[in-house]
N, C-alpha and C. Protein backbone atom coordinates (compact mmCIF):
# COMPACT_ATOMS: atom_id res chain seq x y z
N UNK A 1 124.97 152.31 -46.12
CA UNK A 1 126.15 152.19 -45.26
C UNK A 1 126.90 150.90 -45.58
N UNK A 2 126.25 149.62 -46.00
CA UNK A 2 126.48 148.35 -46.21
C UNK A 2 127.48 148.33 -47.40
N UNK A 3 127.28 149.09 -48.89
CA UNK A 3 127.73 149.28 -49.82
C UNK A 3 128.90 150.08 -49.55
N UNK A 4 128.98 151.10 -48.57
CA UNK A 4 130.42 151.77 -48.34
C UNK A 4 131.08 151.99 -47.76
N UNK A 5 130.93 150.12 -47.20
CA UNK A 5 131.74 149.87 -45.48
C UNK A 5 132.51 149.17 -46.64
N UNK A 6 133.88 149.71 -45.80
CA UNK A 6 135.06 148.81 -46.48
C UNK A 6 135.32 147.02 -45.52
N UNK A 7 134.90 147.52 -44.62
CA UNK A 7 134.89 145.92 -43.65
C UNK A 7 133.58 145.50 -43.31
N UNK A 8 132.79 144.53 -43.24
CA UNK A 8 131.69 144.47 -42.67
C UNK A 8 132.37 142.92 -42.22
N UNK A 9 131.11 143.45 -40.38
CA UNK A 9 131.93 141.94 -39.69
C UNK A 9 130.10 141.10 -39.79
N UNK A 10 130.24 140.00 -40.15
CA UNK A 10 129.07 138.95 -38.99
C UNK A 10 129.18 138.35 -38.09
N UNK A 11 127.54 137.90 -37.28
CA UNK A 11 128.17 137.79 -36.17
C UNK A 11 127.97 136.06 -36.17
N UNK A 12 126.97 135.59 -37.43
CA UNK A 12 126.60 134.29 -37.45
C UNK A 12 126.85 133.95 -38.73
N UNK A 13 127.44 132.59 -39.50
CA UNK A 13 127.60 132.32 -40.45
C UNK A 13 126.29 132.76 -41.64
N UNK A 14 124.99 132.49 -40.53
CA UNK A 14 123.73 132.84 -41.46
C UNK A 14 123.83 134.17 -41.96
N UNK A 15 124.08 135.41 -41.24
CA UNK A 15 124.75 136.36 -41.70
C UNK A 15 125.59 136.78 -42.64
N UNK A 16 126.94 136.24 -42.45
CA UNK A 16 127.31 136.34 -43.09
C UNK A 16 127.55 135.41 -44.82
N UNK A 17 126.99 134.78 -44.95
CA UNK A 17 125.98 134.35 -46.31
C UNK A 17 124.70 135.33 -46.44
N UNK A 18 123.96 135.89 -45.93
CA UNK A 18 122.53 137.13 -46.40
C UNK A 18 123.69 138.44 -47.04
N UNK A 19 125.29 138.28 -46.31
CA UNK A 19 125.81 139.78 -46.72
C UNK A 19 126.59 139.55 -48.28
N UNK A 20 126.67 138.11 -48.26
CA UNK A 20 127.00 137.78 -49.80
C UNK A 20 126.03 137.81 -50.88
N UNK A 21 124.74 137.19 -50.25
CA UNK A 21 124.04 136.99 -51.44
C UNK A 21 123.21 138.18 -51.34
N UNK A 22 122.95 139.12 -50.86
CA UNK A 22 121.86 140.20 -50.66
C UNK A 22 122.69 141.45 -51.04
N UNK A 23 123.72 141.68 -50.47
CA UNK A 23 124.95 142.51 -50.61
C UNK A 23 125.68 142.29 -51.64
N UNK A 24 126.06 141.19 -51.79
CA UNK A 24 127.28 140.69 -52.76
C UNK A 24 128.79 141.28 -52.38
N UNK A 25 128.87 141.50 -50.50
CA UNK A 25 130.28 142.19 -50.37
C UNK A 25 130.48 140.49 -49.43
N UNK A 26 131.69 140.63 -49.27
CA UNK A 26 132.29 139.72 -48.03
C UNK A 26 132.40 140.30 -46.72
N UNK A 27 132.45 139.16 -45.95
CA UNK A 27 132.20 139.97 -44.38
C UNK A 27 133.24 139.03 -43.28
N UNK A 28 133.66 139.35 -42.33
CA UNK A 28 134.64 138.57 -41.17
C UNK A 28 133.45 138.64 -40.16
N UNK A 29 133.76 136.89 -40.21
CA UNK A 29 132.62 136.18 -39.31
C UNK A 29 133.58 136.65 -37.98
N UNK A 30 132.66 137.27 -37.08
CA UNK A 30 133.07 137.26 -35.47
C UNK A 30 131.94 137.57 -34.65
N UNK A 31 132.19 136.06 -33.37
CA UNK A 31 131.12 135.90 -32.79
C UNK A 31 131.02 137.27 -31.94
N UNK A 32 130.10 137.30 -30.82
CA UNK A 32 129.58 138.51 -30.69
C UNK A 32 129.92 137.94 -29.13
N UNK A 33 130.14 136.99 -28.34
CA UNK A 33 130.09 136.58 -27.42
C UNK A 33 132.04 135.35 -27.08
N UNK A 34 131.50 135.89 -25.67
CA UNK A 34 133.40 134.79 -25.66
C UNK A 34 133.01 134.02 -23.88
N UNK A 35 134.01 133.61 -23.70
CA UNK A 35 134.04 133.18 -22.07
C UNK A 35 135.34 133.00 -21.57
N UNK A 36 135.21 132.80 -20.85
CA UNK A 36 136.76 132.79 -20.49
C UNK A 36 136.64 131.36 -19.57
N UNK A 37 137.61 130.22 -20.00
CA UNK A 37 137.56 128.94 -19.54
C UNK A 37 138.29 128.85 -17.87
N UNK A 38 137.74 128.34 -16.82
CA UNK A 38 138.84 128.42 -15.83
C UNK A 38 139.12 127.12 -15.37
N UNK A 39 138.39 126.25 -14.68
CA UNK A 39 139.15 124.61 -15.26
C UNK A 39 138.17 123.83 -15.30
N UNK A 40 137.71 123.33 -16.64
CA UNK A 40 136.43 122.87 -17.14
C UNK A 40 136.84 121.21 -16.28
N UNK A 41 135.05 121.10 -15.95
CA UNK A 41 135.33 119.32 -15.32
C UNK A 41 135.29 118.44 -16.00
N UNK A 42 135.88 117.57 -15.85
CA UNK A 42 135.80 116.37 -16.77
C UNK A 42 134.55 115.21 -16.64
N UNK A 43 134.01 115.51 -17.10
CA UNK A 43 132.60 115.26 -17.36
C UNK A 43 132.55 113.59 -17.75
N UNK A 44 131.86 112.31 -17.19
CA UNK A 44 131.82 111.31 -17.53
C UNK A 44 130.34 111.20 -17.61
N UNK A 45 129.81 110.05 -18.51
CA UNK A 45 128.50 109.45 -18.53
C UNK A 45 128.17 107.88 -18.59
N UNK A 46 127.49 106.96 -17.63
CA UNK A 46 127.90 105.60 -18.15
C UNK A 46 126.44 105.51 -18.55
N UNK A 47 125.42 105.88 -18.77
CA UNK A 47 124.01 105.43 -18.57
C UNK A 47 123.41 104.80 -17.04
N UNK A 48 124.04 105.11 -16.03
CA UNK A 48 123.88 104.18 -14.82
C UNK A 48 122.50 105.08 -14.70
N UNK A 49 122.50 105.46 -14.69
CA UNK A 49 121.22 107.01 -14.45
C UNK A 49 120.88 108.13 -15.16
N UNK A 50 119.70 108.46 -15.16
CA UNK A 50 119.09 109.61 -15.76
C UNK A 50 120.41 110.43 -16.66
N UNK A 51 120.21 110.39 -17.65
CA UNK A 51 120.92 112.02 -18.57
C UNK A 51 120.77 113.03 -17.67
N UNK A 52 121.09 113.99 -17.13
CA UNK A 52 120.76 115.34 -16.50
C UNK A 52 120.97 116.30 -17.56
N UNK A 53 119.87 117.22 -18.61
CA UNK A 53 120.43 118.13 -19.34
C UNK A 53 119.44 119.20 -18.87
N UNK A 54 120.61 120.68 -18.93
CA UNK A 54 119.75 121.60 -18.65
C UNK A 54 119.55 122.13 -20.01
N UNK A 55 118.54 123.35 -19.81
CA UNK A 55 117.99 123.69 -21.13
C UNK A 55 117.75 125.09 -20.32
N UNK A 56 118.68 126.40 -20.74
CA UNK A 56 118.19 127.98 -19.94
C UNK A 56 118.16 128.94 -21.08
N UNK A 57 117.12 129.61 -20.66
CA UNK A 57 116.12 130.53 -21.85
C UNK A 57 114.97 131.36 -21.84
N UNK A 58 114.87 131.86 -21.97
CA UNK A 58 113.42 132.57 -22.03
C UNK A 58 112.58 131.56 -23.21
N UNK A 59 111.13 131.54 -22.65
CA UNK A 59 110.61 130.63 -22.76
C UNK A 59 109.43 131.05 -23.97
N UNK A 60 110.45 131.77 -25.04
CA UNK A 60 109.12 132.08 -26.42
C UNK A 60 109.22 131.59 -27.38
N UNK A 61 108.48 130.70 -28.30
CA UNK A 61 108.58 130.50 -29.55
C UNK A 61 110.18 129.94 -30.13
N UNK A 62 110.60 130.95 -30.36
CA UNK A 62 111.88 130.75 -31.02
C UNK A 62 113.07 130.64 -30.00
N UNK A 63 112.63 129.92 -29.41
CA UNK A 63 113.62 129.22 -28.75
C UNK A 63 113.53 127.71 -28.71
N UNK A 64 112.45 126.99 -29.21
CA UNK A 64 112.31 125.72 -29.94
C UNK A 64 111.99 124.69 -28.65
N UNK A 65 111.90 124.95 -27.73
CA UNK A 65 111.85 123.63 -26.44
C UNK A 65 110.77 122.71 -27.29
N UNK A 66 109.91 122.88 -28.28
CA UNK A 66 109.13 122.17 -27.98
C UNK A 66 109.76 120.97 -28.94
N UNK A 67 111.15 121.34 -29.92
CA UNK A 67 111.29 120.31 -30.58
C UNK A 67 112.48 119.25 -29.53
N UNK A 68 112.59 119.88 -28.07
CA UNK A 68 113.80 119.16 -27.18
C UNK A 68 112.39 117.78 -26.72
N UNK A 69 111.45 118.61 -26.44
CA UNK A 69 110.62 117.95 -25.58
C UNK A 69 109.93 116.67 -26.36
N UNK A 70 109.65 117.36 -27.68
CA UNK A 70 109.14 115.82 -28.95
C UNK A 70 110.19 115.28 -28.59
N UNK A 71 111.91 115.01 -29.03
CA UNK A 71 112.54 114.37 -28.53
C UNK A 71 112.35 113.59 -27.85
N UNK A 72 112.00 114.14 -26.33
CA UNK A 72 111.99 113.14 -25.12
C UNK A 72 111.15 112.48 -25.14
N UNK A 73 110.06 112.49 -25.72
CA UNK A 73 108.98 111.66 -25.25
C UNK A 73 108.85 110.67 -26.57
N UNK A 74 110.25 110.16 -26.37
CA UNK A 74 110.58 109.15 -27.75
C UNK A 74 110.79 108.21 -26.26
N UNK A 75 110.02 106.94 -26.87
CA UNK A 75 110.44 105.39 -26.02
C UNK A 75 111.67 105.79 -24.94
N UNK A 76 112.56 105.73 -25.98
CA UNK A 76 113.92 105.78 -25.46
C UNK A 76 114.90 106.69 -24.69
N UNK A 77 114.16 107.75 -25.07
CA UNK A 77 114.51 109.03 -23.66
C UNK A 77 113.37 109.05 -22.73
N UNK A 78 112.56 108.65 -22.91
CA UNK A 78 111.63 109.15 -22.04
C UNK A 78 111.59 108.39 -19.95
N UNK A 79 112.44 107.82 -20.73
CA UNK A 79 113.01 107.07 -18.65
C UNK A 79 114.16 107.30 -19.08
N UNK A 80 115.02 107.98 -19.53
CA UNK A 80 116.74 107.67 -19.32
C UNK A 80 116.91 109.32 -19.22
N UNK A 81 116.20 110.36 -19.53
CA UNK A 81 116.43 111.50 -19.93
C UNK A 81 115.76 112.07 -19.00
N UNK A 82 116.22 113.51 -17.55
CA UNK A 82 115.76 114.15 -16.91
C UNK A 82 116.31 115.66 -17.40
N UNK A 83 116.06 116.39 -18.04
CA UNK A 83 115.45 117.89 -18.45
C UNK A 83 115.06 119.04 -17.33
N UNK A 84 116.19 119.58 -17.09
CA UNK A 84 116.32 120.90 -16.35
C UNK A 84 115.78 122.44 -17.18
N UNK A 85 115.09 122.75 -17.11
CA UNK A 85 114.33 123.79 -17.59
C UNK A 85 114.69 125.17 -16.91
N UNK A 86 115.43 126.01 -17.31
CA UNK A 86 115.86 127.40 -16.18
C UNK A 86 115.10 128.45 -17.10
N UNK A 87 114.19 129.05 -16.59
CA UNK A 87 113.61 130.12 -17.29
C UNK A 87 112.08 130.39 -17.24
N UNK A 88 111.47 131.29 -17.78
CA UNK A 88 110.37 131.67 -17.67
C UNK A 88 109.79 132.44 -19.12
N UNK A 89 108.67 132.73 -19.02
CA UNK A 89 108.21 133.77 -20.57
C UNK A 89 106.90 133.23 -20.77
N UNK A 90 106.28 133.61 -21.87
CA UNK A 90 105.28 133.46 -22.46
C UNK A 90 104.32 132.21 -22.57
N UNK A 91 105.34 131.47 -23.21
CA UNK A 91 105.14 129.67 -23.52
C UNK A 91 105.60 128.73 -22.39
N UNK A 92 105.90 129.65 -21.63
CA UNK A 92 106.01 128.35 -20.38
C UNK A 92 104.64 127.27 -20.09
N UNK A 93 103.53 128.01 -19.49
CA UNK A 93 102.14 127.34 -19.70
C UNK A 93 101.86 126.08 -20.26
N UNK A 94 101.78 126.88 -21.26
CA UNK A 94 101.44 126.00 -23.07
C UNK A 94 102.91 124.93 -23.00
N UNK A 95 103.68 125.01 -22.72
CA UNK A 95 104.83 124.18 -22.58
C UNK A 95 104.31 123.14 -21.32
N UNK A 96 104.26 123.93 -20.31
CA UNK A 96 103.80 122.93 -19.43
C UNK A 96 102.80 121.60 -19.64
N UNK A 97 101.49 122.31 -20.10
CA UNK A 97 100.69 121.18 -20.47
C UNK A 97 100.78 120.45 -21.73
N UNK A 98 101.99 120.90 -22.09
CA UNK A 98 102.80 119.70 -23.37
C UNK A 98 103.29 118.57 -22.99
N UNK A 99 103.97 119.00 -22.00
CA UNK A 99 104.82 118.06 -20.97
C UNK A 99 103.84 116.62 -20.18
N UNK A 100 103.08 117.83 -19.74
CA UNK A 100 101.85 116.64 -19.34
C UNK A 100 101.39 115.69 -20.04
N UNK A 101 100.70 116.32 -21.57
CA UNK A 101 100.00 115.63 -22.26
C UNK A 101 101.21 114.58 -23.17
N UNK A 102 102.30 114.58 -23.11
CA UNK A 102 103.47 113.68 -23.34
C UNK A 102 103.39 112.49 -22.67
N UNK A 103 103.14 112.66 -21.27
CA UNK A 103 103.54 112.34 -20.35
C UNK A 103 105.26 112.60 -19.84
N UNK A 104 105.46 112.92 -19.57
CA UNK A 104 107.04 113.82 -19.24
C UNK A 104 107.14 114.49 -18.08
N UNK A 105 106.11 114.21 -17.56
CA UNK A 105 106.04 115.18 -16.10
C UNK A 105 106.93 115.06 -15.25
N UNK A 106 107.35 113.59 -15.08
CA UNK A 106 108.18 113.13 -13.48
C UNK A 106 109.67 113.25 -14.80
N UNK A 107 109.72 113.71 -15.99
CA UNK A 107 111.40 113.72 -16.72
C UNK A 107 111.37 115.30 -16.94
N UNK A 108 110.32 116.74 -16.44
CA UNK A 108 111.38 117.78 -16.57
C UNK A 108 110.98 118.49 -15.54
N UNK A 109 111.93 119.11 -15.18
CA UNK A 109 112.09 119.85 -13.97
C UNK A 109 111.96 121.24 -14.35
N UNK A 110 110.85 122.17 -13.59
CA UNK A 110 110.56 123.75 -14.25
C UNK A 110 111.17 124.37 -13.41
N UNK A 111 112.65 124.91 -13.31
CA UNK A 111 113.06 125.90 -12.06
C UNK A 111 112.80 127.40 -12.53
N UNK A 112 112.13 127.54 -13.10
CA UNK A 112 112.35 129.32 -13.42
C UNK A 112 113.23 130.14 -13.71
N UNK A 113 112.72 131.29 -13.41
CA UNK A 113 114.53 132.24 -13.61
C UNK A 113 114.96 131.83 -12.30
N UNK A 114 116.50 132.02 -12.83
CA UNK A 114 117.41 131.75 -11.67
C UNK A 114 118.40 132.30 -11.74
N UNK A 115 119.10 133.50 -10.81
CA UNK A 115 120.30 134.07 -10.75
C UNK A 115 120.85 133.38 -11.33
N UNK A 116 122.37 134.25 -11.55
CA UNK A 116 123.53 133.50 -12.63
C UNK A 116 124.28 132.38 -11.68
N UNK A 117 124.54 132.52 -10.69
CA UNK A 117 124.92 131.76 -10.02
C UNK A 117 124.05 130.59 -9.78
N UNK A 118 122.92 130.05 -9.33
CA UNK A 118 122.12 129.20 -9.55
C UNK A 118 122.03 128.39 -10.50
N UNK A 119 122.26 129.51 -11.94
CA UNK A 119 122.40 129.08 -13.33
C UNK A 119 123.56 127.92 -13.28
N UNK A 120 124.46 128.68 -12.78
CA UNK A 120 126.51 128.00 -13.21
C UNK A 120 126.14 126.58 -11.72
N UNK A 121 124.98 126.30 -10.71
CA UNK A 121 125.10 125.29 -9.98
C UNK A 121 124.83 123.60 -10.67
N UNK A 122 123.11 124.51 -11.73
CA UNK A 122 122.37 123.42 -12.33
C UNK A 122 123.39 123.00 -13.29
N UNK A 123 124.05 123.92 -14.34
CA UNK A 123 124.96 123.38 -15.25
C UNK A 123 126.18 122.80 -14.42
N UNK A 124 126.36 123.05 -13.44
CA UNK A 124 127.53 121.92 -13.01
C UNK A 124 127.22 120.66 -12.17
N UNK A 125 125.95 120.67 -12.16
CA UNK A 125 124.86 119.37 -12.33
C UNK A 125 124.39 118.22 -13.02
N UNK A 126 124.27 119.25 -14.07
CA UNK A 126 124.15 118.32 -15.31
C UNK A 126 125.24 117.35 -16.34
N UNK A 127 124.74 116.62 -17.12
CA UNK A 127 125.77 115.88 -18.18
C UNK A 127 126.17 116.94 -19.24
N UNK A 128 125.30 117.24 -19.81
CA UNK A 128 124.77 118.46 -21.01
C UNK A 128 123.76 119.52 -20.93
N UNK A 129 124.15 120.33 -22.00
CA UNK A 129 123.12 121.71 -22.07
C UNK A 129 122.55 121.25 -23.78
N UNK A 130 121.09 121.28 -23.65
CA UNK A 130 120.87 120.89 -25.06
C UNK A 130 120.18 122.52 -25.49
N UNK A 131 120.52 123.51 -26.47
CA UNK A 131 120.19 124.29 -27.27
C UNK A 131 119.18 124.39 -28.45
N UNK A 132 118.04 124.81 -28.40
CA UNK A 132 116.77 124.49 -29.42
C UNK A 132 116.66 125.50 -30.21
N UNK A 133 117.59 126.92 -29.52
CA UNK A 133 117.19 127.97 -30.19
C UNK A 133 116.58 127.52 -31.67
N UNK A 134 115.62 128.55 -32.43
CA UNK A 134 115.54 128.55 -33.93
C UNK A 134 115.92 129.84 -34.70
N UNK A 135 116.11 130.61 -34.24
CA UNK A 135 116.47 132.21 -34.21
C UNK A 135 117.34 132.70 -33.27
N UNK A 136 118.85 132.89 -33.45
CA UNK A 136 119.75 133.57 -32.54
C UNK A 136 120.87 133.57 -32.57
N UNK A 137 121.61 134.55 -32.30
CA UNK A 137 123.54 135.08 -32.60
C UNK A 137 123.79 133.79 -31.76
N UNK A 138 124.92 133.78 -30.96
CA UNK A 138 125.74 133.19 -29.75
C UNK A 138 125.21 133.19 -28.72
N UNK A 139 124.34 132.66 -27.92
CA UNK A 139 123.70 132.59 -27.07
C UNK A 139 124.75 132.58 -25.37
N UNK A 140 124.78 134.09 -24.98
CA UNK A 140 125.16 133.60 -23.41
C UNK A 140 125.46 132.57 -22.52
N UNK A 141 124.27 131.94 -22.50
CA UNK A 141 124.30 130.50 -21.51
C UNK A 141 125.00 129.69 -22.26
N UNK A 142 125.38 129.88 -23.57
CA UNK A 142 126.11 128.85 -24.39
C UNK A 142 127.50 129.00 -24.00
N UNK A 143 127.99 129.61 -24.02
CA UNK A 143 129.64 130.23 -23.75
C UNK A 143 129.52 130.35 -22.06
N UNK A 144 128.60 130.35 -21.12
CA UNK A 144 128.97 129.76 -19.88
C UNK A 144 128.72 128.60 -19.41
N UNK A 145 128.23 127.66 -20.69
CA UNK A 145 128.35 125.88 -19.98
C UNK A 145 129.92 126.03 -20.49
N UNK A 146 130.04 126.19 -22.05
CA UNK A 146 131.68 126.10 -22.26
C UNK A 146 131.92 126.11 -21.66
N UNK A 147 132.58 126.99 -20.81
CA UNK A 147 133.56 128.00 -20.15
C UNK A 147 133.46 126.93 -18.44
N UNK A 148 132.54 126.28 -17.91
CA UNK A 148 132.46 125.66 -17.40
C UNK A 148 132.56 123.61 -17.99
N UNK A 149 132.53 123.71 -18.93
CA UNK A 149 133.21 122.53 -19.65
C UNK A 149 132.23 121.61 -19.89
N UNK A 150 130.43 122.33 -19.88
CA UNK A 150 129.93 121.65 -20.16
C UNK A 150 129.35 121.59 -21.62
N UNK A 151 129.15 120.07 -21.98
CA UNK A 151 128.85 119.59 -23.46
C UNK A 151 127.94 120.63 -24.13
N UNK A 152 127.52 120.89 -25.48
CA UNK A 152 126.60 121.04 -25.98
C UNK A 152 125.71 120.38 -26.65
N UNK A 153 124.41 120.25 -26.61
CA UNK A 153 123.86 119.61 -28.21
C UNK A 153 123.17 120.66 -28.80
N UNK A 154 123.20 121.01 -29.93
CA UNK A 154 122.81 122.41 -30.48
C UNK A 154 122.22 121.95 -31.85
N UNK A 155 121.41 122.79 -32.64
CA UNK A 155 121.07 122.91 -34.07
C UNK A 155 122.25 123.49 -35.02
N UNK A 156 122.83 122.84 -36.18
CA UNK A 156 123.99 123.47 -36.28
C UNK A 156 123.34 124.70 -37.54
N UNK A 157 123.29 125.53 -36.36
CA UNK A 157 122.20 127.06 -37.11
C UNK A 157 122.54 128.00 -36.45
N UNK A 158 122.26 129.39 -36.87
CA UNK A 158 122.28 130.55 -35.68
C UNK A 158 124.06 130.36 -35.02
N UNK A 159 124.01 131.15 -34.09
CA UNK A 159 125.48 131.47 -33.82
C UNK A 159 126.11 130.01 -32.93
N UNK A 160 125.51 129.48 -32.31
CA UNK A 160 125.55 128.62 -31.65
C UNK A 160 125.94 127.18 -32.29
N UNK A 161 125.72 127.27 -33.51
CA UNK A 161 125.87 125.85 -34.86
C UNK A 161 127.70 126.29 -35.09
N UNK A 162 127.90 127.78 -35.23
CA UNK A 162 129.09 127.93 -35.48
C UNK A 162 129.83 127.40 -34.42
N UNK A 163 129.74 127.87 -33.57
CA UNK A 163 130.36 127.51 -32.40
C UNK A 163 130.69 126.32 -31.95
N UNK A 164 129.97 125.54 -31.60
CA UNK A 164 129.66 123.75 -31.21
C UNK A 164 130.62 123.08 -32.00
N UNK A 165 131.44 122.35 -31.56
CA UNK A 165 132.10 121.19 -32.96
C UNK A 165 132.76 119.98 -32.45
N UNK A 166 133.14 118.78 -32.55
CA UNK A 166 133.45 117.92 -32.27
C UNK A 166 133.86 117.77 -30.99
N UNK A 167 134.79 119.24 -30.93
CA UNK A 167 135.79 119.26 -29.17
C UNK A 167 134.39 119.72 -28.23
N UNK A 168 133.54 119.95 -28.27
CA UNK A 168 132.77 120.67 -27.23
C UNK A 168 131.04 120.34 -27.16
N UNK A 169 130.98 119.30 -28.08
CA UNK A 169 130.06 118.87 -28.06
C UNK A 169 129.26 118.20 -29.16
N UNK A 170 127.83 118.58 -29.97
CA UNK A 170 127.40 118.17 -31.32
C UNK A 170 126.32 119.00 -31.36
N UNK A 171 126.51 119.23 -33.02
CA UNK A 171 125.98 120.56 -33.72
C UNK A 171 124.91 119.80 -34.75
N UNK A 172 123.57 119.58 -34.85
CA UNK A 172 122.90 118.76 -35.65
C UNK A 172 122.45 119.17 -36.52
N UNK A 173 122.73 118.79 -37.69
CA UNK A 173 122.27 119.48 -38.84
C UNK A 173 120.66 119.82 -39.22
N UNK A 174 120.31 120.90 -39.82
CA UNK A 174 118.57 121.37 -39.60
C UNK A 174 118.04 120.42 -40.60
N UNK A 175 117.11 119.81 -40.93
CA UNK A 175 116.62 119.06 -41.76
C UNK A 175 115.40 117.94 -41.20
């Protein structure tokens, strides 16, 4: 079907590079996800207090928390940085007693699943939404911090690397 599509779209840059080099056709990158902005807040940070970042996800593997959480339990985040956790799954547990054995306990907060609305309270709570995915298109919760005007920090990978860029936040290169 790939060979005798006259258009093929992607939905992630990673994509669309596998349809060049595997395929050898060209493809129109289009994300798979949108939001609609209604009046994003203007968001300040002085360091007076805690970072507030949420982090919402299902809680397996490839969704990477555990490289947010090495992060934190660097000297230097580890009292300036408080970590909102929205979600549930598999690796929550095993996450948990990561946290512990960090010491990170009193810097993340485990709220579980949480309606969407609950969701759109914590993100208008927070400073930032930090993104760990390691595997994934455009992530939902990504396009409703946007859309609510909040920052990103993301892996600049997966659909979410496309997305992220100077105006909306920072996209970190994998390496």
């Amino acid at each position: 079907a790939a060979h005798a599509a006259s258009v093929m779209i992607a939905q992630t840059s990673f994509d669309l590079a596998q349809f060049k080099q595997v395929l050898h056709k060209n493809a129109v990158l289009i994300h798979e996800q949108g939001c609609s902005v209604t009046e994003p807040l203007l968001r300040t940070y002085n360091g007076d207090r805690p970072l507030e970042v949420a982090w919402v996800g299902r809680c397996i593997a490839s969704k990477g928390l555990p490289l947010l959480l090495k992060a934190m339990a660097s000297r230097i985040c580890r009292d300036h940085v408080r970590l909102h956790v929205a979600g549930d799954g598999l690796e929550r547990k095993t996450w948990e007693k990561n946290v512990i054995a960090q010491g990170l306990a009193r810097s993340v907060i485990w709220h579980g699943w949480l309606e969407e609305e609950e969701v759109t309270e914590l993100m208008l709570h927070c400073d930032v939404m930090c993104v760990s995915s390691l595997l994934e298109a455009t992530s939902a919760s990504v396009m409703h911090a946007l859309g609510l005007g909040l920052p990103i920090i993301c892996l600049r990978h997966c659909g979410c690397g496309d997305v992220v860029d100077g105006t909306c936040g920072i996209a970190i290169e994998v390496g």
